[in-house]
N, C-alpha and C. Protein backbone atom coordinates (compact mmCIF):
# COMPACT_ATOMS: atom_id res chain seq x y z
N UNK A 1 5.00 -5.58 -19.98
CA UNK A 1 3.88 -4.76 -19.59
C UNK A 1 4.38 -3.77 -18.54
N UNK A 2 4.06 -2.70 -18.53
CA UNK A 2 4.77 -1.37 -17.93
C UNK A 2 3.22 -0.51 -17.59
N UNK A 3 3.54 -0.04 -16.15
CA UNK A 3 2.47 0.85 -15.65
C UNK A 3 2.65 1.47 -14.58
N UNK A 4 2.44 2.86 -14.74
CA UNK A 4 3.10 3.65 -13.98
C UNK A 4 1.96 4.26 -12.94
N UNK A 5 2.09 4.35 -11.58
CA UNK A 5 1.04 4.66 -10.34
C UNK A 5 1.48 6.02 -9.96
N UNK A 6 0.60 6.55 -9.53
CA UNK A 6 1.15 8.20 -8.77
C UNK A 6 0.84 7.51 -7.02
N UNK A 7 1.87 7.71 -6.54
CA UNK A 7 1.57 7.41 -4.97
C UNK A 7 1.73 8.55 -4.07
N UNK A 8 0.63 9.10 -3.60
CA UNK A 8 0.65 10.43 -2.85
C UNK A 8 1.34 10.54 -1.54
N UNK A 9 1.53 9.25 -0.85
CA UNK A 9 1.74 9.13 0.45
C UNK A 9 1.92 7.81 1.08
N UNK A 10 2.63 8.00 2.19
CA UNK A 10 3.10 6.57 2.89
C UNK A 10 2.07 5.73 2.95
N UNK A 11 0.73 6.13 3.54
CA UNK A 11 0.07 5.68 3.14
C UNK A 11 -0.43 4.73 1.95
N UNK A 12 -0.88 4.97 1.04
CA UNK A 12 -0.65 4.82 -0.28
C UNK A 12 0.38 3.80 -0.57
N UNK A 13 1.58 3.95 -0.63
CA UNK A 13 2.28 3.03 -0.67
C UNK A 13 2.17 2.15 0.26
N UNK A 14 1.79 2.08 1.78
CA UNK A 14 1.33 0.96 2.43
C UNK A 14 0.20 0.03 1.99
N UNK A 15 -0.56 0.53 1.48
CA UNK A 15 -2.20 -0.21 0.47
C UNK A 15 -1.20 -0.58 -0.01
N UNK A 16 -1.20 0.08 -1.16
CA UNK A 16 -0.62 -0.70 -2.58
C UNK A 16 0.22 -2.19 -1.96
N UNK A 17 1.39 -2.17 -1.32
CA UNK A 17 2.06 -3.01 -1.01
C UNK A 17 1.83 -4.11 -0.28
N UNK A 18 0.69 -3.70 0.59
CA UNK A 18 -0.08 -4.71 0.92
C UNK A 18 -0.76 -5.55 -0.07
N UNK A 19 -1.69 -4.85 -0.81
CA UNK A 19 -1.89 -5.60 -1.57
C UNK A 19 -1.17 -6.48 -2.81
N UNK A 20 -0.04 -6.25 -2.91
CA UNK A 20 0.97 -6.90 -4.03
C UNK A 20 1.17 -7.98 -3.14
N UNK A 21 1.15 -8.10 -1.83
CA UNK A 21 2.31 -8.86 -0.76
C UNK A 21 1.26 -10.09 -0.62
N UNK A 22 0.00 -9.79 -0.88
CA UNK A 22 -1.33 -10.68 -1.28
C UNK A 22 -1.28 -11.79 -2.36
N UNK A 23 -1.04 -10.97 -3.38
CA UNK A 23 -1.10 -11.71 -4.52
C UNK A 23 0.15 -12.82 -4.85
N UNK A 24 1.35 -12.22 -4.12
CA UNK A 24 2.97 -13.01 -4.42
C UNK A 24 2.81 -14.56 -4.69
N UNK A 25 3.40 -15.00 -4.98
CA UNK A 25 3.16 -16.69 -5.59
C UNK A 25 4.62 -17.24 -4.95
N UNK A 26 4.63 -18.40 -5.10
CA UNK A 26 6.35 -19.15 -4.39
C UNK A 26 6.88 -18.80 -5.76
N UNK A 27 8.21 -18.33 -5.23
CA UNK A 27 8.90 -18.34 -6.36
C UNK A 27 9.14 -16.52 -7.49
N UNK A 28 8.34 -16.09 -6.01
CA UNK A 28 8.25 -14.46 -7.29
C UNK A 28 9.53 -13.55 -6.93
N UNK A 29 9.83 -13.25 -7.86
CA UNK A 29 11.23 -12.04 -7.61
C UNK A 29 10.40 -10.65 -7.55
N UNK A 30 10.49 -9.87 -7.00
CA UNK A 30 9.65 -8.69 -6.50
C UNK A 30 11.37 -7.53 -6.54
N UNK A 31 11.75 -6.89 -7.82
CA UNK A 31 13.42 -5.96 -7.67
C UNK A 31 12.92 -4.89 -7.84
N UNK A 32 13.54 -3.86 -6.90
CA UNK A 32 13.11 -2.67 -6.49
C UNK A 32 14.38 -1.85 -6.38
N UNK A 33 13.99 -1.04 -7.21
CA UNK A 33 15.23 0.44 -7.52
C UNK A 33 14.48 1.87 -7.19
N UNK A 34 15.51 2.31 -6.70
CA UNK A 34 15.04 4.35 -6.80
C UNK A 34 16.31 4.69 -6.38
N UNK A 35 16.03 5.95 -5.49
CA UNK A 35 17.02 6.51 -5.11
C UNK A 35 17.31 6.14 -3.40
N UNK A 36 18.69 6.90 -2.69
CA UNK A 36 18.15 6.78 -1.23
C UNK A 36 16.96 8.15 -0.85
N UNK A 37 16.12 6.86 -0.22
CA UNK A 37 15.53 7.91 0.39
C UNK A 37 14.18 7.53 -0.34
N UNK A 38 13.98 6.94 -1.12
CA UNK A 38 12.30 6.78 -2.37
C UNK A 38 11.52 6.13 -1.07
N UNK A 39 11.87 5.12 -1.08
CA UNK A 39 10.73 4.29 0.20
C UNK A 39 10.93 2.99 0.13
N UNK A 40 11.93 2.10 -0.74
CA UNK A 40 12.12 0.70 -1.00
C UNK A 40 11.98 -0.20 0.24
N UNK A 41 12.55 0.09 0.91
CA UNK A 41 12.45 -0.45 2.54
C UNK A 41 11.01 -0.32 3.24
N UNK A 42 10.22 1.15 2.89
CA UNK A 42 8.68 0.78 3.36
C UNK A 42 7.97 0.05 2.70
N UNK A 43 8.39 -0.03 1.39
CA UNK A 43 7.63 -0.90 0.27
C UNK A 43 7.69 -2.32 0.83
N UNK A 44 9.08 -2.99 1.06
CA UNK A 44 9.27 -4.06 1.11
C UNK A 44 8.37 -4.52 3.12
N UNK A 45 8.19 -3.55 3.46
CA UNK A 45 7.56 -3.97 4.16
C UNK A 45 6.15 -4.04 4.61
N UNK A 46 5.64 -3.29 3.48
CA UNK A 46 4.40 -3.25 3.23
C UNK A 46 3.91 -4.69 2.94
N UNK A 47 4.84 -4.81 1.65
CA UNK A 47 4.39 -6.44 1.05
C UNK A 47 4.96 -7.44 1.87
N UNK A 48 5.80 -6.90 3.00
CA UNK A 48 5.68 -8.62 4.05
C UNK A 48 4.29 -8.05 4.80
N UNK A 49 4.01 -7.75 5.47
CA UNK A 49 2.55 -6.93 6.02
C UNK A 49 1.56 -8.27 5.03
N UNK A 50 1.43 -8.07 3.51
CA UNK A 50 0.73 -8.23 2.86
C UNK A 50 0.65 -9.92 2.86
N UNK A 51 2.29 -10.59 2.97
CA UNK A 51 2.43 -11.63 3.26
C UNK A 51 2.03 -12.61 4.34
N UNK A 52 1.67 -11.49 5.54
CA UNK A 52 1.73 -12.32 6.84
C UNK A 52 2.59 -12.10 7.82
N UNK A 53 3.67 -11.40 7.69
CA UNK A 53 4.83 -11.15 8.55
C UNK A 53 4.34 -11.27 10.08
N UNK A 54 4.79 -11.45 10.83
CA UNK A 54 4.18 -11.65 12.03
C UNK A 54 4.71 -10.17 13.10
N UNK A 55 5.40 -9.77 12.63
CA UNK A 55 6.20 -8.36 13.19
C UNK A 55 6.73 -7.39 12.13
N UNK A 56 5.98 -6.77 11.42
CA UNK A 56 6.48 -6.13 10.03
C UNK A 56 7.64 -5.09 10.88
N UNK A 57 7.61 -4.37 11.98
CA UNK A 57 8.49 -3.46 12.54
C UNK A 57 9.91 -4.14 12.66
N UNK A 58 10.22 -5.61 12.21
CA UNK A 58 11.36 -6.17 12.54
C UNK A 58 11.90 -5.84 10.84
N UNK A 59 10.82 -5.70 10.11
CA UNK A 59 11.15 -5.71 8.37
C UNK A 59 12.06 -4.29 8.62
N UNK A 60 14.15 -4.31 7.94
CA UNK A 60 14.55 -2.98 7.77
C UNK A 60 15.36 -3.64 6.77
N UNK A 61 16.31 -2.58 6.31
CA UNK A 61 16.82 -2.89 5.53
C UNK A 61 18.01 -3.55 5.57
N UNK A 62 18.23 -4.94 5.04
CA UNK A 62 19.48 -5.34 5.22
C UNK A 62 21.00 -5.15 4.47
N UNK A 63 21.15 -3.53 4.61
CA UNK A 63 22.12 -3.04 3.92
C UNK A 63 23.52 -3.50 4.43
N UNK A 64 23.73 -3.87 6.02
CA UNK A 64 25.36 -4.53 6.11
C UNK A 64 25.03 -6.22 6.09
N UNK A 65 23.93 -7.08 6.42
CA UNK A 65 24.21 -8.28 6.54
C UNK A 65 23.54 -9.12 5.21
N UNK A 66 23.14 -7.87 3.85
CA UNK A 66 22.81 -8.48 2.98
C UNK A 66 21.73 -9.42 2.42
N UNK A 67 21.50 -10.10 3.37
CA UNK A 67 20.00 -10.77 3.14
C UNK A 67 19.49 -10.53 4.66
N UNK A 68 17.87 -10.69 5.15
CA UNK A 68 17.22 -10.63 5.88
C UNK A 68 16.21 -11.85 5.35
N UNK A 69 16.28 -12.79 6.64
CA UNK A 69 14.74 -13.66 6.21
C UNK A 69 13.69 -13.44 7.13
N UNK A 70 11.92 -13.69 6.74
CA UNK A 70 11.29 -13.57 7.46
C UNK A 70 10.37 -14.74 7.32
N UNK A 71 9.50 -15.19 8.57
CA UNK A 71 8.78 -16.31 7.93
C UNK A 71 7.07 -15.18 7.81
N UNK A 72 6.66 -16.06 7.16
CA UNK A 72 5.21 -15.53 6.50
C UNK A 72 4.34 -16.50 5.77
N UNK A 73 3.10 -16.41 5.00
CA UNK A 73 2.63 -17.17 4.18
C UNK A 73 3.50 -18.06 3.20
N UNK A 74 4.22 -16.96 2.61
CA UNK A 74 5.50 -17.40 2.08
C UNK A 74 6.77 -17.17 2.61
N UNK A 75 7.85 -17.42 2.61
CA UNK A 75 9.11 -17.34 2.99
C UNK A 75 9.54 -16.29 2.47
N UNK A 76 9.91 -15.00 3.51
CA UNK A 76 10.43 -13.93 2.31
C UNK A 76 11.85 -13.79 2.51
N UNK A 77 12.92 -13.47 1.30
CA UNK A 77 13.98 -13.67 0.92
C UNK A 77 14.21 -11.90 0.95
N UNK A 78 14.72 -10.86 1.77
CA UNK A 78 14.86 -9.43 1.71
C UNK A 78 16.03 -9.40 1.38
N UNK A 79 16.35 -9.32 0.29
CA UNK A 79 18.05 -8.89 0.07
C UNK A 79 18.35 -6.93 -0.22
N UNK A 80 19.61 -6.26 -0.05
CA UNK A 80 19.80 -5.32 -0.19
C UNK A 80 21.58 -5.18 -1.04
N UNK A 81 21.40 -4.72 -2.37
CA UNK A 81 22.90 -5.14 -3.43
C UNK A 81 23.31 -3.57 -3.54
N UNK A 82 22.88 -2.50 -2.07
CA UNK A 82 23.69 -1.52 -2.34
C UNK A 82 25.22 -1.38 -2.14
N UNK A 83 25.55 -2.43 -1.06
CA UNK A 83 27.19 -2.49 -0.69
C UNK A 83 27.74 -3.41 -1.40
N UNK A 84 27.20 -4.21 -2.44
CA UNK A 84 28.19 -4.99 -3.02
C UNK A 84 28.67 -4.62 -4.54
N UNK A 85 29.47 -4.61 -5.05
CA UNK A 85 30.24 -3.97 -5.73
C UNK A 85 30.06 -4.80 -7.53
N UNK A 86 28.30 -5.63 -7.30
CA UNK A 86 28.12 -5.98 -8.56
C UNK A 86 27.51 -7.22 -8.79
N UNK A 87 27.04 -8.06 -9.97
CA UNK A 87 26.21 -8.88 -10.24
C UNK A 87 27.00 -10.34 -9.39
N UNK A 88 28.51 -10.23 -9.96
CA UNK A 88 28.83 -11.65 -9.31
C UNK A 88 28.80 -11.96 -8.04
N UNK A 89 29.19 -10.84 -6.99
CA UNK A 89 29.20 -10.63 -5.77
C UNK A 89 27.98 -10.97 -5.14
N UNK A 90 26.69 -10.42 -5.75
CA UNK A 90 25.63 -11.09 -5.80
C UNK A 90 25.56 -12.75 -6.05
N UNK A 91 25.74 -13.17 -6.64
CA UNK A 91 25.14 -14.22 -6.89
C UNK A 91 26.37 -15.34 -6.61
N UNK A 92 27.47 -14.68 -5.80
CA UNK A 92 27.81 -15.80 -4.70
C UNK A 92 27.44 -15.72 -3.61
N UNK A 93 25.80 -15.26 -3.27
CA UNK A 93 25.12 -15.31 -1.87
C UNK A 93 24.50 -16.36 -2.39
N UNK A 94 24.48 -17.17 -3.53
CA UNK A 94 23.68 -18.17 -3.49
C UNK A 94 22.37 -18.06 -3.84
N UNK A 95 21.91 -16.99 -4.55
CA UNK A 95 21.00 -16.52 -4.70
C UNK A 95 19.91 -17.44 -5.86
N UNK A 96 20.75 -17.93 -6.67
CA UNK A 96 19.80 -18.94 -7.67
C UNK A 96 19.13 -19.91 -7.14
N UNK A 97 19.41 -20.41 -5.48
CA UNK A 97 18.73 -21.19 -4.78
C UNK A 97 17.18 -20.40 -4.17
N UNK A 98 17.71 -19.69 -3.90
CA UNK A 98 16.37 -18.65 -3.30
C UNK A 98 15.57 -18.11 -4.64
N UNK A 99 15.93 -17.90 -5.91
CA UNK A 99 14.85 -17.82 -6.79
C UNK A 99 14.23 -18.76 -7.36
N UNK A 100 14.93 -19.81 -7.29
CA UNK A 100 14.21 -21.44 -7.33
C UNK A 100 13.38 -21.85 -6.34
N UNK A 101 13.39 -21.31 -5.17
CA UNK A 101 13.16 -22.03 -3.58
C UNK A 101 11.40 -21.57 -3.84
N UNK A 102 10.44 -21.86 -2.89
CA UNK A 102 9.10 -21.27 -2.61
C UNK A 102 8.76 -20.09 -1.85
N UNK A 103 10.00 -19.55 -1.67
CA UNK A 103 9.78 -18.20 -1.16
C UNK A 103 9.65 -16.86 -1.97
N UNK A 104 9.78 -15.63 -1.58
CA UNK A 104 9.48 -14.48 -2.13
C UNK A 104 11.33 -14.03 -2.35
N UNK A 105 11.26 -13.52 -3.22
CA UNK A 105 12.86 -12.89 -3.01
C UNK A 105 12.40 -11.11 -3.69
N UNK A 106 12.42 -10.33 -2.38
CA UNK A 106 12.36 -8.78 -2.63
C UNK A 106 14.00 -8.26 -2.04
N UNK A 107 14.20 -7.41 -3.75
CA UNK A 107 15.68 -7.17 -3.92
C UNK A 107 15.82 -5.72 -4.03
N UNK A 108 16.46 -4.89 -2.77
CA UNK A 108 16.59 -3.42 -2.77
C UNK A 108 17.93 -3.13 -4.02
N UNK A 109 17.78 -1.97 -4.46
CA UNK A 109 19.17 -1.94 -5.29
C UNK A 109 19.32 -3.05 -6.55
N UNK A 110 18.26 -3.26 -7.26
CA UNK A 110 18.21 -4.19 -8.08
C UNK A 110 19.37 -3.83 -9.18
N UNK A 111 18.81 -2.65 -9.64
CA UNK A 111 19.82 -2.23 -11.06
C UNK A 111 21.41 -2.91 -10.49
N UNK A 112 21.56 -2.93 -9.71
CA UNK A 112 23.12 -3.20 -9.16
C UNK A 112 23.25 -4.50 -9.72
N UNK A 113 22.33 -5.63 -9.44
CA UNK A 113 22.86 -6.58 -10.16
C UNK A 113 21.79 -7.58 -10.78
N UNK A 114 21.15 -6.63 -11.75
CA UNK A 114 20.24 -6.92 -12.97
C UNK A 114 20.46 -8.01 -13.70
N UNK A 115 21.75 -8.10 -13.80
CA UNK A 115 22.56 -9.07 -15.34
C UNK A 115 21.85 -10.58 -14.33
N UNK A 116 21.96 -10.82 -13.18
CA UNK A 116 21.99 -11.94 -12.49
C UNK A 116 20.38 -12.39 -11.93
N UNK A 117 19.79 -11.61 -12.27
CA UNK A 117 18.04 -11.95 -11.83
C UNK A 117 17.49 -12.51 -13.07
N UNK A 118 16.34 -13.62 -12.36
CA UNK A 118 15.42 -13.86 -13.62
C UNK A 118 14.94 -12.83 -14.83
N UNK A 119 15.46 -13.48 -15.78
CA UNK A 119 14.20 -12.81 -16.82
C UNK A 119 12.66 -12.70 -16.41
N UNK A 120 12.28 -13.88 -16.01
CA UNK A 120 10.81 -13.03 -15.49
C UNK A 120 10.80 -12.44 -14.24
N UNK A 121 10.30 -11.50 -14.08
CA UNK A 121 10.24 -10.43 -12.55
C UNK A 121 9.14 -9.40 -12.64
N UNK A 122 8.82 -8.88 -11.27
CA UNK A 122 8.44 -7.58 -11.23
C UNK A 122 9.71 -6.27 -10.85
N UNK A 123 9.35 -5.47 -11.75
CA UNK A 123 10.87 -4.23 -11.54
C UNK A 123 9.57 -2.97 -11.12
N UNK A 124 10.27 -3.09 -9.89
CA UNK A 124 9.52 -1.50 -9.92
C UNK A 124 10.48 -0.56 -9.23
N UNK A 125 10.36 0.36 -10.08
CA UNK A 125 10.77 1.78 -9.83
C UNK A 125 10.30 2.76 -9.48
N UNK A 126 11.04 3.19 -8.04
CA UNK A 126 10.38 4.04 -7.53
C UNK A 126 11.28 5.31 -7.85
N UNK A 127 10.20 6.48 -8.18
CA UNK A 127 11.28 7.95 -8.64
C UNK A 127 10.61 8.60 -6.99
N UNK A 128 11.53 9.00 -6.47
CA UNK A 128 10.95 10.73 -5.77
C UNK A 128 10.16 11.83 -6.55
N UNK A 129 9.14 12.26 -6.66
CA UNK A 129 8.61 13.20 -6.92
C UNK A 129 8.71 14.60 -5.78
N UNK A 130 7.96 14.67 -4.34
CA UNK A 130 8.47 15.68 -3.85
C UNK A 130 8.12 14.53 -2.55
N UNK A 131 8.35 15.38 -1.41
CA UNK A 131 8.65 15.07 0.35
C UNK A 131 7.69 14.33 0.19
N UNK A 132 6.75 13.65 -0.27
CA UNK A 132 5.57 12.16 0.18
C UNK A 132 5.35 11.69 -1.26
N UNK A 133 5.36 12.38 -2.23
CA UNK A 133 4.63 11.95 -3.31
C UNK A 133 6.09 10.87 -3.98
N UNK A 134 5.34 9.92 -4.42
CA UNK A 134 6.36 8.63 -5.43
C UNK A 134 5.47 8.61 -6.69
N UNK A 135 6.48 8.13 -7.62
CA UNK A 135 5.92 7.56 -8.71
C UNK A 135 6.76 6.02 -9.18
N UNK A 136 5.99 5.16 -8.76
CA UNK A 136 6.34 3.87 -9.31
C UNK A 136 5.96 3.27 -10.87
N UNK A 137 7.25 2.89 -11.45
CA UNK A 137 7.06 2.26 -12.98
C UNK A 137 6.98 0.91 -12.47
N UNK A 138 6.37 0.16 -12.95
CA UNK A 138 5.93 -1.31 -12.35
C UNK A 138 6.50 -1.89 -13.77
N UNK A 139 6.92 -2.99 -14.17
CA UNK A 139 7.41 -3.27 -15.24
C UNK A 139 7.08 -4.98 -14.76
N UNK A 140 6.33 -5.80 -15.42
CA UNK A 140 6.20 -7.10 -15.51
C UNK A 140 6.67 -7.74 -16.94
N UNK A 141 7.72 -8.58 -16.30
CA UNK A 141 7.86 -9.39 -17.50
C UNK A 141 7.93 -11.25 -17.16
N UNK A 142 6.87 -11.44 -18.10
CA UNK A 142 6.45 -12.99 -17.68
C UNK A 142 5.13 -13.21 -17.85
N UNK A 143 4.75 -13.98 -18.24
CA UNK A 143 3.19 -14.60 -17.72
C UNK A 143 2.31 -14.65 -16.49
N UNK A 144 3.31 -14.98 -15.13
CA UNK A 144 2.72 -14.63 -14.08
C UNK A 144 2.54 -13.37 -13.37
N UNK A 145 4.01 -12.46 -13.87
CA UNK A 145 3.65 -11.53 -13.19
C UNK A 145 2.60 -10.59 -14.31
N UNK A 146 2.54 -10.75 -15.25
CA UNK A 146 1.29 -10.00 -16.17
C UNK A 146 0.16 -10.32 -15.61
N UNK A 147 -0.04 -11.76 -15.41
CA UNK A 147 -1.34 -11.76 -14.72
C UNK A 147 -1.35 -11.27 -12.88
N UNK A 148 -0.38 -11.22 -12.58
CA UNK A 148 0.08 -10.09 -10.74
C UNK A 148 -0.82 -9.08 -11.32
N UNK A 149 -0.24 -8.24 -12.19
CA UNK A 149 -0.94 -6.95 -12.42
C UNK A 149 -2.07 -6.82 -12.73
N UNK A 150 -2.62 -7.82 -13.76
CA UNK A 150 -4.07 -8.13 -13.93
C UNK A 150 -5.00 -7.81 -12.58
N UNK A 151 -4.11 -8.64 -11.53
CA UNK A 151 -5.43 -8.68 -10.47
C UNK A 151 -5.14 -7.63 -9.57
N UNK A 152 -3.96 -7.04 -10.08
CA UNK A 152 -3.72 -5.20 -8.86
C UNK A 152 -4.36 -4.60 -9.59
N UNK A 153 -5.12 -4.65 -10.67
CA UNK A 153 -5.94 -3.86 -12.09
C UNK A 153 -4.56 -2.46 -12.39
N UNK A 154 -3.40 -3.32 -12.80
CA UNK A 154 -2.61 -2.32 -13.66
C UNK A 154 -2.29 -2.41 -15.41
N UNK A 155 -3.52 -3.10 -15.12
CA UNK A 155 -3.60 -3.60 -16.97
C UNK A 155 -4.53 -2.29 -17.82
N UNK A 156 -3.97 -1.65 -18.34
CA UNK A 156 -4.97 -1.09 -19.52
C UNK A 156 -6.23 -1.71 -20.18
């Protein structure tokens, strides 16, 4: 299931993400691609916001130490696979424990190492459109996350 949002503004993407960061379940992979510069890092901190985070301003991106944890409703798992050089490299962080575990695992730079994430996930893609405006492709595949979108009403 695939559905695409026009997001006008930081704003905007702060709602939205809040509200996804609501709905998350133990156990949800939340992989997030664009370009530098789309907003993946405000996103991901929107939906700890949405989680509970107790200091969302501590939420950045963990581009040199690779994972970031935060505590929240759920346990969130922030990983970032722009400096590593690929799927295996990934997934000797140990990462099949954290998509098994009851926490959230939100993954900047997903396409980087796709081959190694659940088959079921949420993929969203964020494109740049111009200086505020995004367009996110939301892509659910699974049962749970079809019904995620159900209750963000991104169902047709």
């Amino acid at each position: 299931m695939v559905h695409t949002l026009a997001i006008p503004d930081l704003v905007a993407t702060q709602t939205w993400g809040q509200r996804l960061g609501k709905l998350l379940f133990p156990g949800a992979v939340v992989a997030l691609v664009g370009p530098l510069g789309a907003g993946k890092t405000h996103l991901v901190r929107a939906i700890a916001e949405g989680l509970g985070v107790k200091n969302p301003a501590a939420v950045n991106s963990p581009t040199f130490v690779l994972i970031q944890e935060y505590p929240a409703r759920l346990p969130i798992y922030h990983f970032d696979a722009y400096r590593l050089t690929g799927s295996q490299e990934f997934a000797e962080l140990g990462v099949e424990e954290y998509f098994r575990g009851e926490g959230v695992c939100l993954i900047e730079w997903a396409d980087k190492v796709a081959s190694v994430l659940p088959a079921e996930r949420l993929w969203i893609d964020i494109q740049i459109v111009d200086a505020t405006h995004r367009r996110f492709t939301v892509t659910a595949t699974g049962q749970r996350y079809q019904h995620l979108m159900a209750q963000l009403k991104l169902t047709d």
